[in-house]
PDB file of N, CA and C in Angstrom:
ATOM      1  N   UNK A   1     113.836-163.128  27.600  1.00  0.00           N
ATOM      2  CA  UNK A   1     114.124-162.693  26.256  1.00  0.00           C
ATOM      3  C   UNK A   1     115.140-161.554  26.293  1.00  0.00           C
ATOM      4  N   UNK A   2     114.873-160.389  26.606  1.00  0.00           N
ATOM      5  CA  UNK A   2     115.431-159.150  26.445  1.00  0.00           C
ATOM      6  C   UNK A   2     116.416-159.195  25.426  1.00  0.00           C
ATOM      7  N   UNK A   3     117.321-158.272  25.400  1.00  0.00           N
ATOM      8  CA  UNK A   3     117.892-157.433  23.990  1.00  0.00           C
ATOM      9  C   UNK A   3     119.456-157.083  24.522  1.00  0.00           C
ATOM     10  N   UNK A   4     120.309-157.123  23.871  1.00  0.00           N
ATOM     11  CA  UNK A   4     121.830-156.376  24.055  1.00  0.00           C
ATOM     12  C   UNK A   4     121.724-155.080  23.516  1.00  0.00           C
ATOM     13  N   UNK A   5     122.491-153.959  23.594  1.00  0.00           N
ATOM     14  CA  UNK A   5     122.236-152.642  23.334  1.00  0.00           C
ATOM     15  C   UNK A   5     123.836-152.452  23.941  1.00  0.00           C
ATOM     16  N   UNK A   6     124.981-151.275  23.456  1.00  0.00           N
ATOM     17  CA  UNK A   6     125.870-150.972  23.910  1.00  0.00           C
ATOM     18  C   UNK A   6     125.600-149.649  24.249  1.00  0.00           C
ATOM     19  N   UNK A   7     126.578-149.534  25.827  1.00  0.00           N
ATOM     20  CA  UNK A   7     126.723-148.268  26.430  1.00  0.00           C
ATOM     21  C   UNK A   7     128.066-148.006  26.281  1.00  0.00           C
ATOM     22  N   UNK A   8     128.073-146.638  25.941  1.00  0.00           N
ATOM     23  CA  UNK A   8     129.192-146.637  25.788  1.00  0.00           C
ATOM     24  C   UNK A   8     129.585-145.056  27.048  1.00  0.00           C
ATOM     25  N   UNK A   9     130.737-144.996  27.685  1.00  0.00           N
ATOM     26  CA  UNK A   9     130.808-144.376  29.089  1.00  0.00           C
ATOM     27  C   UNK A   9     131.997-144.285  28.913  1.00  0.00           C
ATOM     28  N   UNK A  10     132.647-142.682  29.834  1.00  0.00           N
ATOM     29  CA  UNK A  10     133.271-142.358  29.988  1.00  0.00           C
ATOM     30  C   UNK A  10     134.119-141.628  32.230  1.00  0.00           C
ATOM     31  N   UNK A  11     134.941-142.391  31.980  1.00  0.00           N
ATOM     32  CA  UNK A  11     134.663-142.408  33.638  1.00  0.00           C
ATOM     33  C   UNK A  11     136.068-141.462  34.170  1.00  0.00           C
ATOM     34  N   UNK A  12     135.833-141.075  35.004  1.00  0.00           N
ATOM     35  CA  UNK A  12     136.940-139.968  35.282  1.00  0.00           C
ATOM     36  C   UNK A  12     137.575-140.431  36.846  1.00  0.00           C
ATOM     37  N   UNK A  13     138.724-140.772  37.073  1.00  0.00           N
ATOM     38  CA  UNK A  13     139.176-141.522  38.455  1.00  0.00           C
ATOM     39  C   UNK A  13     140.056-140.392  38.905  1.00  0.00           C
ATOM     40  N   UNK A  14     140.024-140.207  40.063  1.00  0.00           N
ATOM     41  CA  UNK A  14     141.180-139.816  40.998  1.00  0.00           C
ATOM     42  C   UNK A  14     142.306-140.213  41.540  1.00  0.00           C
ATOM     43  N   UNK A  15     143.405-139.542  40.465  1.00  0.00           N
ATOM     44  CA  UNK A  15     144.730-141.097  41.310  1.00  0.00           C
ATOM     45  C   UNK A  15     145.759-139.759  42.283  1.00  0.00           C
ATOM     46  N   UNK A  16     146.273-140.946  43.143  1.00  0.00           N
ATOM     47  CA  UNK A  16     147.110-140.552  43.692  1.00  0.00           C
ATOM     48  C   UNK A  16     148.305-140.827  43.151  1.00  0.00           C
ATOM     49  N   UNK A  17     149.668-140.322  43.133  1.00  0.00           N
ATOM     50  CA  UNK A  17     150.517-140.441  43.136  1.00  0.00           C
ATOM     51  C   UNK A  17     151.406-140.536  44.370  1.00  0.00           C
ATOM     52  N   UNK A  18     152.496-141.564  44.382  1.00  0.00           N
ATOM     53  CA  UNK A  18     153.275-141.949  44.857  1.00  0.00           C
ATOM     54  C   UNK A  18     154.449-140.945  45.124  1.00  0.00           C
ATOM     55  N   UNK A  19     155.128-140.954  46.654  1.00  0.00           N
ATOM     56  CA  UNK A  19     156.377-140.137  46.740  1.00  0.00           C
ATOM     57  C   UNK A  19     157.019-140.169  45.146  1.00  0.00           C
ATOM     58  N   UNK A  20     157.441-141.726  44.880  1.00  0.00           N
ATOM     59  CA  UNK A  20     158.214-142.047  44.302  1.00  0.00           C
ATOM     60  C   UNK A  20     158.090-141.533  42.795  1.00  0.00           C
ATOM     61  N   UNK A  21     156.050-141.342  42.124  1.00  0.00           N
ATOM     62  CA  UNK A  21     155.858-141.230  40.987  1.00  0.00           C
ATOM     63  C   UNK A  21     155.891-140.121  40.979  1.00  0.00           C
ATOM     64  N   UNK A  22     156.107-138.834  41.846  1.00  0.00           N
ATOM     65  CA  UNK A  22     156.229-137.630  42.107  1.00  0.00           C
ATOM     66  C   UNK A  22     157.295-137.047  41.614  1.00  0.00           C
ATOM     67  N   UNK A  23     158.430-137.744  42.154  1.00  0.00           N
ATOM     68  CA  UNK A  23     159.698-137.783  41.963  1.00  0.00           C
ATOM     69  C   UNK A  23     160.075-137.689  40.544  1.00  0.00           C
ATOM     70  N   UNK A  24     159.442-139.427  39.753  1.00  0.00           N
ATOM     71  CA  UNK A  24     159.679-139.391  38.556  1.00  0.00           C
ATOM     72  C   UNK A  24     159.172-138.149  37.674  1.00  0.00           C
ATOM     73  N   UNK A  25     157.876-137.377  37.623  1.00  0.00           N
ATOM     74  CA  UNK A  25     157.219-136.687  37.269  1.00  0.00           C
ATOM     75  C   UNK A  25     158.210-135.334  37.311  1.00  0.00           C
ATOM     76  N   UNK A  26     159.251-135.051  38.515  1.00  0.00           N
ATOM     77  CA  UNK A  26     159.753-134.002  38.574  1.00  0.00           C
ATOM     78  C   UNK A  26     161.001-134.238  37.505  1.00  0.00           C
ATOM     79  N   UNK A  27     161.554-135.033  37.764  1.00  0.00           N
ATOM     80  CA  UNK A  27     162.225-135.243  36.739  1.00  0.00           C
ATOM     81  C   UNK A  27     162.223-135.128  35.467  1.00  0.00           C
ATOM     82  N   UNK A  28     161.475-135.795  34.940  1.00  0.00           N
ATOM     83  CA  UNK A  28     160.688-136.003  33.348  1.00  0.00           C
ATOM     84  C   UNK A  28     160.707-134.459  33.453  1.00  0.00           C
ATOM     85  N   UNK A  29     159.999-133.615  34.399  1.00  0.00           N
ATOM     86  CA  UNK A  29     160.098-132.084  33.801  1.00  0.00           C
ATOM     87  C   UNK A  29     161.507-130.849  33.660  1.00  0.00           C
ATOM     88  N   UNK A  30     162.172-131.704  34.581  1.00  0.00           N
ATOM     89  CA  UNK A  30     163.857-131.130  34.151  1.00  0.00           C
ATOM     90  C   UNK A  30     164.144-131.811  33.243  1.00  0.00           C
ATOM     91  N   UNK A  31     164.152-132.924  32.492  1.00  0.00           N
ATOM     92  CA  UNK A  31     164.802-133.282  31.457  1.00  0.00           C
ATOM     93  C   UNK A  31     163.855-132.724  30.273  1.00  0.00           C
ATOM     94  N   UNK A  32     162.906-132.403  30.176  1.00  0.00           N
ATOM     95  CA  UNK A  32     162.408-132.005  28.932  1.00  0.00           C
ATOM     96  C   UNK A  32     161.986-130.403  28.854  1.00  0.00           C
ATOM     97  N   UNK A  33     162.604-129.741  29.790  1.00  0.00           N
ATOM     98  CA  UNK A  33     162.396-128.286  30.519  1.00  0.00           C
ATOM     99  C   UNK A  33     162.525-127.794  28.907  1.00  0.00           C
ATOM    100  N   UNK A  34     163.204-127.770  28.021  1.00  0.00           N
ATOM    101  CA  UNK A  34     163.140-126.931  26.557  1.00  0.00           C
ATOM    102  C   UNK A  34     162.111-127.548  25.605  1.00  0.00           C
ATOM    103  N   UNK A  35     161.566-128.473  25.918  1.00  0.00           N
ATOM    104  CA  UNK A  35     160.664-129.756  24.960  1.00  0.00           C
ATOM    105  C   UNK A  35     158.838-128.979  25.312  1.00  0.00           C
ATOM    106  N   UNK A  36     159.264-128.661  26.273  1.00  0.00           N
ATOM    107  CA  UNK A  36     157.711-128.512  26.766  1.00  0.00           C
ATOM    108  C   UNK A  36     156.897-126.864  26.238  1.00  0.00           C
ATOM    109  N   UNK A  37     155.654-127.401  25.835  1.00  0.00           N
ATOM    110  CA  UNK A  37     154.804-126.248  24.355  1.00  0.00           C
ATOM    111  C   UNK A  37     153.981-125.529  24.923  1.00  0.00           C
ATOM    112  N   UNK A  38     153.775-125.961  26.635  1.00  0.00           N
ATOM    113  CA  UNK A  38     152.441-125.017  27.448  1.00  0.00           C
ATOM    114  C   UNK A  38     153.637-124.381  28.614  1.00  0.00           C
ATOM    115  N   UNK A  39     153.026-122.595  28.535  1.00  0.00           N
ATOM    116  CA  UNK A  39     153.576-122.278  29.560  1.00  0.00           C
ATOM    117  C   UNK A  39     152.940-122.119  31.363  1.00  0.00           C
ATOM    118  N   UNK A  40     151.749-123.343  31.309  1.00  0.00           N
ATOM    119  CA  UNK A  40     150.811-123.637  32.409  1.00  0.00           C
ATOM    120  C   UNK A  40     151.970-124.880  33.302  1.00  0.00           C
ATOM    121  N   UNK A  41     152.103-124.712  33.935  1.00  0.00           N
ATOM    122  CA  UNK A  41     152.275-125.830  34.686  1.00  0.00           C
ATOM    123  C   UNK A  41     151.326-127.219  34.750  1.00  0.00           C
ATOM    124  N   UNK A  42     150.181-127.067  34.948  1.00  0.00           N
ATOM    125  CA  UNK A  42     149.516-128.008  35.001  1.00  0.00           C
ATOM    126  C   UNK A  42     149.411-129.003  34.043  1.00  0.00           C
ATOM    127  N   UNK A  43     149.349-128.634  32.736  1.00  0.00           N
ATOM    128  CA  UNK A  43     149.245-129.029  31.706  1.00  0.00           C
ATOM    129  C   UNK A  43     150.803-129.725  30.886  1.00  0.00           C
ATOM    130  N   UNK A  44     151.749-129.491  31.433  1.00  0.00           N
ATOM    131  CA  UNK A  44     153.200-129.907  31.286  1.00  0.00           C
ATOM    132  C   UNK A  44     153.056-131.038  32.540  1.00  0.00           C
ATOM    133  N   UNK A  45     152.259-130.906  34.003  1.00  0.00           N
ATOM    134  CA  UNK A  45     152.614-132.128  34.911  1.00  0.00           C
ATOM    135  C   UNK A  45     151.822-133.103  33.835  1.00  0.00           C
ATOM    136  N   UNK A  46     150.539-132.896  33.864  1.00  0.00           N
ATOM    137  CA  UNK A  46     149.520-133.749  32.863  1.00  0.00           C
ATOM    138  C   UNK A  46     150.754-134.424  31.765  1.00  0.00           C
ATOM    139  N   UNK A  47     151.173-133.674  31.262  1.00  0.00           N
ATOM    140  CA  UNK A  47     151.954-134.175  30.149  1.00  0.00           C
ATOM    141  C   UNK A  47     153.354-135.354  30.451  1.00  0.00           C
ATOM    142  N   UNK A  48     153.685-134.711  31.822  1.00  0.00           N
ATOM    143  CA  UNK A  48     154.522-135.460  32.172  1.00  0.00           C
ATOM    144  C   UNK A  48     154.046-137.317  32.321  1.00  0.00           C
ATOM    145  N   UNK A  49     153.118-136.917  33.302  1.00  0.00           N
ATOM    146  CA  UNK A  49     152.441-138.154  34.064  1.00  0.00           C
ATOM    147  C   UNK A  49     152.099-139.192  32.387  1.00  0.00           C
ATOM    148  N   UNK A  50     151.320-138.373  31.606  1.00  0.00           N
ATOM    149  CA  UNK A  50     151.021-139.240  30.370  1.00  0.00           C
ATOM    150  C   UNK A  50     152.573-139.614  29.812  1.00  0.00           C
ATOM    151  N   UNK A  51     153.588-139.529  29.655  1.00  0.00           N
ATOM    152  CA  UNK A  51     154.560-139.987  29.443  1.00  0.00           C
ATOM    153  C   UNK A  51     154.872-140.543  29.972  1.00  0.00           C
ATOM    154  N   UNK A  52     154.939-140.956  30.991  1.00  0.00           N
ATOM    155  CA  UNK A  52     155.574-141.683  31.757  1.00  0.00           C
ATOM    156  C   UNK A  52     154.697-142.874  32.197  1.00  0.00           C
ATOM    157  N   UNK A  53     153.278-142.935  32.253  1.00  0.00           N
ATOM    158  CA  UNK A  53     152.656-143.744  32.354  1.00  0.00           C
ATOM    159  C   UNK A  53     153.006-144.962  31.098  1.00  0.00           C
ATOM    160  N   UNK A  54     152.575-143.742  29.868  1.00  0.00           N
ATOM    161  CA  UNK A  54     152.795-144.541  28.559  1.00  0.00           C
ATOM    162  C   UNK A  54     154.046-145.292  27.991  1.00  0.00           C
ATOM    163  N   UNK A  55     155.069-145.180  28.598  1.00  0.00           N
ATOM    164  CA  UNK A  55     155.775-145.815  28.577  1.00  0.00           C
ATOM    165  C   UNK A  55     156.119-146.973  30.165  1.00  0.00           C
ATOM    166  N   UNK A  56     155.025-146.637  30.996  1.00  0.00           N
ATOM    167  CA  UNK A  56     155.319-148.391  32.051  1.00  0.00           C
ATOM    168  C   UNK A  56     156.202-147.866  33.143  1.00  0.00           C
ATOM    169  N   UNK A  57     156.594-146.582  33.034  1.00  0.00           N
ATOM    170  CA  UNK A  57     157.311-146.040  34.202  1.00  0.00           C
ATOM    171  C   UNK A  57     156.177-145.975  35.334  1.00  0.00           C
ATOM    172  N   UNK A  58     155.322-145.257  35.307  1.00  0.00           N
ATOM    173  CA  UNK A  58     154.405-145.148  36.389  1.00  0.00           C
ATOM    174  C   UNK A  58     152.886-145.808  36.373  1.00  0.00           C
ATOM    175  N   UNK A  59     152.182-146.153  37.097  1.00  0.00           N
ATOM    176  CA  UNK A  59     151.218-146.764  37.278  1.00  0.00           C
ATOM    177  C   UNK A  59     149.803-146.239  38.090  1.00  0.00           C
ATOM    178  N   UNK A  60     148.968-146.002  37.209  1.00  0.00           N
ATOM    179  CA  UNK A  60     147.908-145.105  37.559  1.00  0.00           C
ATOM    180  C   UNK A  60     146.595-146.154  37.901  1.00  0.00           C
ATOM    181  N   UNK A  61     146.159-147.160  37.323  1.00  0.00           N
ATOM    182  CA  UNK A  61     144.957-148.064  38.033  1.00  0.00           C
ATOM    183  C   UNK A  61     145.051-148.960  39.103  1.00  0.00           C
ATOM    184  N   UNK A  62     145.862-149.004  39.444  1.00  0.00           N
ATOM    185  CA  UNK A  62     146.336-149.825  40.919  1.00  0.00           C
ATOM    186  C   UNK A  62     144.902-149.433  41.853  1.00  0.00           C
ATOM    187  N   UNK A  63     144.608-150.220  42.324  1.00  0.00           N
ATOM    188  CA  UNK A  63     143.284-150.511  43.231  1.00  0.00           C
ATOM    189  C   UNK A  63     144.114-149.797  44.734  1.00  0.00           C
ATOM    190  N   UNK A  64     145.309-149.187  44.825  1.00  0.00           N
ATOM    191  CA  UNK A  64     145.159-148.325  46.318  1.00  0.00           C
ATOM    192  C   UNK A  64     145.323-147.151  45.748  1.00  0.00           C
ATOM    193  N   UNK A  65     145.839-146.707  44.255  1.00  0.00           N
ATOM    194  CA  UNK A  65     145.964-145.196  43.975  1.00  0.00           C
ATOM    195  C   UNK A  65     144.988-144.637  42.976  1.00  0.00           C
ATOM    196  N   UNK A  66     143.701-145.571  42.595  1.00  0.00           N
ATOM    197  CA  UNK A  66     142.777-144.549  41.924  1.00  0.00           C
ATOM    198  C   UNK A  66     141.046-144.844  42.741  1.00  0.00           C
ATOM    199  N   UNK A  67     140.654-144.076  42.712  1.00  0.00           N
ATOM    200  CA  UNK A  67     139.241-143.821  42.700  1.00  0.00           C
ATOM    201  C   UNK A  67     138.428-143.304  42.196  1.00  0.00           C
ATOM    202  N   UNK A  68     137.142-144.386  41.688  1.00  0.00           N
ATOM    203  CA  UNK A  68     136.577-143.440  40.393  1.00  0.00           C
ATOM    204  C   UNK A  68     135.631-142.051  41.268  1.00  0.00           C
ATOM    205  N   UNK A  69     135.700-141.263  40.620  1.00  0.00           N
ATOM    206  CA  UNK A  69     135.135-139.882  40.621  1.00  0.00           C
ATOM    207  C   UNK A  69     134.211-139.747  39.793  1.00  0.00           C
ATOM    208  N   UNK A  70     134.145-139.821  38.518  1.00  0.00           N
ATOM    209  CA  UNK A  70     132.558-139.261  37.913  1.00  0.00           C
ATOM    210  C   UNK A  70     132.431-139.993  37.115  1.00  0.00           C
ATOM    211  N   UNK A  71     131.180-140.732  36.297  1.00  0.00           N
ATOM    212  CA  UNK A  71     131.058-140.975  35.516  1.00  0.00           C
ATOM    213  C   UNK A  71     129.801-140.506  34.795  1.00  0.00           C
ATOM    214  N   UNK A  72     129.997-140.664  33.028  1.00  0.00           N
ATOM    215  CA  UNK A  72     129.168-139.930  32.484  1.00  0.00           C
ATOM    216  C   UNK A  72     128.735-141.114  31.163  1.00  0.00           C
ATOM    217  N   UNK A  73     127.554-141.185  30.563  1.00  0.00           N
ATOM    218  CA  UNK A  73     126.774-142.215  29.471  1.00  0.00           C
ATOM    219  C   UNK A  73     127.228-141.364  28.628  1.00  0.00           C
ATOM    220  N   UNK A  74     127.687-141.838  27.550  1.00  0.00           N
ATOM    221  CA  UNK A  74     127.991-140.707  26.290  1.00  0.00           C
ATOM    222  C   UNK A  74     127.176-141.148  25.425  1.00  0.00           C
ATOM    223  N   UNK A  75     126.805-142.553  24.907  1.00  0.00           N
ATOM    224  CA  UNK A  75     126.117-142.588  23.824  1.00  0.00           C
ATOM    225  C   UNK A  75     125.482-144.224  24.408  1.00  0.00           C
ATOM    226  N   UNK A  76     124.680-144.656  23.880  1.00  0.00           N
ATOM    227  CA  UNK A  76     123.468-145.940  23.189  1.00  0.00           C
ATOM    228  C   UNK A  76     123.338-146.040  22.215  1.00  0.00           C
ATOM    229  N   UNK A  77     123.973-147.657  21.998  1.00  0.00           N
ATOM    230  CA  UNK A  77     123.458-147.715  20.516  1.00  0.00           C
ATOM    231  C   UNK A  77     123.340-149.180  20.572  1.00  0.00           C
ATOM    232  N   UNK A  78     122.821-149.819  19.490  1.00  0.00           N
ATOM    233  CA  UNK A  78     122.452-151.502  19.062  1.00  0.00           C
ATOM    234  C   UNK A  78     123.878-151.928  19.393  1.00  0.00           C
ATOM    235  N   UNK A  79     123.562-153.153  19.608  1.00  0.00           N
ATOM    236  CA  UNK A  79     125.082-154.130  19.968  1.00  0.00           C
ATOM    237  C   UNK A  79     125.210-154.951  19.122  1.00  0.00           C
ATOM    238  N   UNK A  80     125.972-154.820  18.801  1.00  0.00           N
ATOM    239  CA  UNK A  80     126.867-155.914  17.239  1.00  0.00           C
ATOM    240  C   UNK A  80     126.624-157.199  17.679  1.00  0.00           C
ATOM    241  N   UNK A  81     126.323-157.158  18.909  1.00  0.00           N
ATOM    242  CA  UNK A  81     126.080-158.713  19.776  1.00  0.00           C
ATOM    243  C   UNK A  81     124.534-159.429  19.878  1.00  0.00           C
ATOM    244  N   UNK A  82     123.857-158.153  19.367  1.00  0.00           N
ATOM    245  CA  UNK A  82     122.683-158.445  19.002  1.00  0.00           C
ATOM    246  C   UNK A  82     122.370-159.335  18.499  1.00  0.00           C
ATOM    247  N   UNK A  83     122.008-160.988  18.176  1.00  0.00           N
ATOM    248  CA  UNK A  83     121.655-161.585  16.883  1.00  0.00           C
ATOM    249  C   UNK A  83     120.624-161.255  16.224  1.00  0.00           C
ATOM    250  N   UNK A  84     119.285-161.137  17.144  1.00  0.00           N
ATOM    251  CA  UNK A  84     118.301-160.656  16.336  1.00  0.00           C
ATOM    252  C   UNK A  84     117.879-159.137  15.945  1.00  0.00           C
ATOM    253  N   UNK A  85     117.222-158.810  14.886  1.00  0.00           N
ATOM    254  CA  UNK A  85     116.706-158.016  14.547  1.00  0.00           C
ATOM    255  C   UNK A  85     116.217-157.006  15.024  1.00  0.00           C
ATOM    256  N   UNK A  86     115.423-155.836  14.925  1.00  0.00           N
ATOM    257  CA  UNK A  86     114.659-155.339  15.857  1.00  0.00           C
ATOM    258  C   UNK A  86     113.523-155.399  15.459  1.00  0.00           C
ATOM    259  N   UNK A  87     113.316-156.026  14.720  1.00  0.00           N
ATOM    260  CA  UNK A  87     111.909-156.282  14.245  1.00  0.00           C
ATOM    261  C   UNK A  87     110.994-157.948  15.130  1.00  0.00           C
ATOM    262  N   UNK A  88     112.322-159.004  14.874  1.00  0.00           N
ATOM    263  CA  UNK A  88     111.817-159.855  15.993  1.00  0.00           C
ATOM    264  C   UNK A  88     111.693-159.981  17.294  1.00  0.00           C
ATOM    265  N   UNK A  89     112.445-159.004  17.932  1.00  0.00           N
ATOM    266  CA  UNK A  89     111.954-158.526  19.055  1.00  0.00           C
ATOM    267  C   UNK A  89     111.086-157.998  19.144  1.00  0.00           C
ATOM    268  N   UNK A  90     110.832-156.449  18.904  1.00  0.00           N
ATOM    269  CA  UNK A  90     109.317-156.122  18.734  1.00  0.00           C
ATOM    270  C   UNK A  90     108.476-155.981  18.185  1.00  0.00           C
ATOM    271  N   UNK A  91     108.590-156.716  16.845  1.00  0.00           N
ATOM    272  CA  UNK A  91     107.626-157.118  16.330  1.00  0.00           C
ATOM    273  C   UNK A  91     107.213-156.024  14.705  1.00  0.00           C
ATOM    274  N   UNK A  92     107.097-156.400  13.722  1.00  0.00           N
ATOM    275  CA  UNK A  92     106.885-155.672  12.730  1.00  0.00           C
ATOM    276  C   UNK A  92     106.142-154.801  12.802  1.00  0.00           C
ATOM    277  N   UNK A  93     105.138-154.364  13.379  1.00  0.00           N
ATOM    278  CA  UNK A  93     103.851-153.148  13.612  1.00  0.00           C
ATOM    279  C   UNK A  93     104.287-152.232  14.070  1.00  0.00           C
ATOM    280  N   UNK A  94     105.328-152.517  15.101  1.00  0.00           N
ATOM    281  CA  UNK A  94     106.153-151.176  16.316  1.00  0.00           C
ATOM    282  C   UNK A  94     107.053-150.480  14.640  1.00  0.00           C
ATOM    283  N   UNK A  95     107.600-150.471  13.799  1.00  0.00           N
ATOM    284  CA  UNK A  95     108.602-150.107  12.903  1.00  0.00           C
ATOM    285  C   UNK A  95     107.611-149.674  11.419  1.00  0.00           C
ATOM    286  N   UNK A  96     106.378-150.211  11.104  1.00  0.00           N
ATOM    287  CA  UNK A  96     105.519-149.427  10.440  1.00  0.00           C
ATOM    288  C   UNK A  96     104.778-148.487  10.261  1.00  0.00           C
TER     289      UNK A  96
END
């Protein structure tokens, strides 16, 4: 019998970057050296890498450059995939 229920998760991977996506990354930060709103470094590479990903330049899930690192359950809830009720599953008495 059992029941569908959605998990919903949030997972945090470790990628490596490539000589090459390194490269691009340095770049992207000389060309936008007046564009950029944090005076952290870290947070301008971050920014870089998300640009450049998001546009198909670089490639972050490749099965030799990420590894997942943490994951965390954020929420449970009923699954839209559910057909039945929760009452025919367990029964009208459990909900009165």
């Amino acid at each position: 019998m059992g029941m569908d229920i959605e998990v919903i998760g949030m997972t945090w991977y470790t990628v490596h970057l490539s000589d090459e996506d390194v490269e691009k990354v340095k770049q992207w930060l000389e060309n936008h050296k007046d564009d950029l709103s944090s005076f952290d470094p870290k947070e301008n590479i971050s920014k870089a890498v998300w640009n450049l990903y998001s546009k198909g330049e670089i490639s972050l899930f490749d099965d030799d450059k990420c590894t997942e690192s943490d994951f965390n359950t954020e929420e449970i809830r009923w699954s839209e995939f559910e057909e039945r009720e929760p009452e025919e599953i367990f029964g009208e008495e459990v909900f009165e």
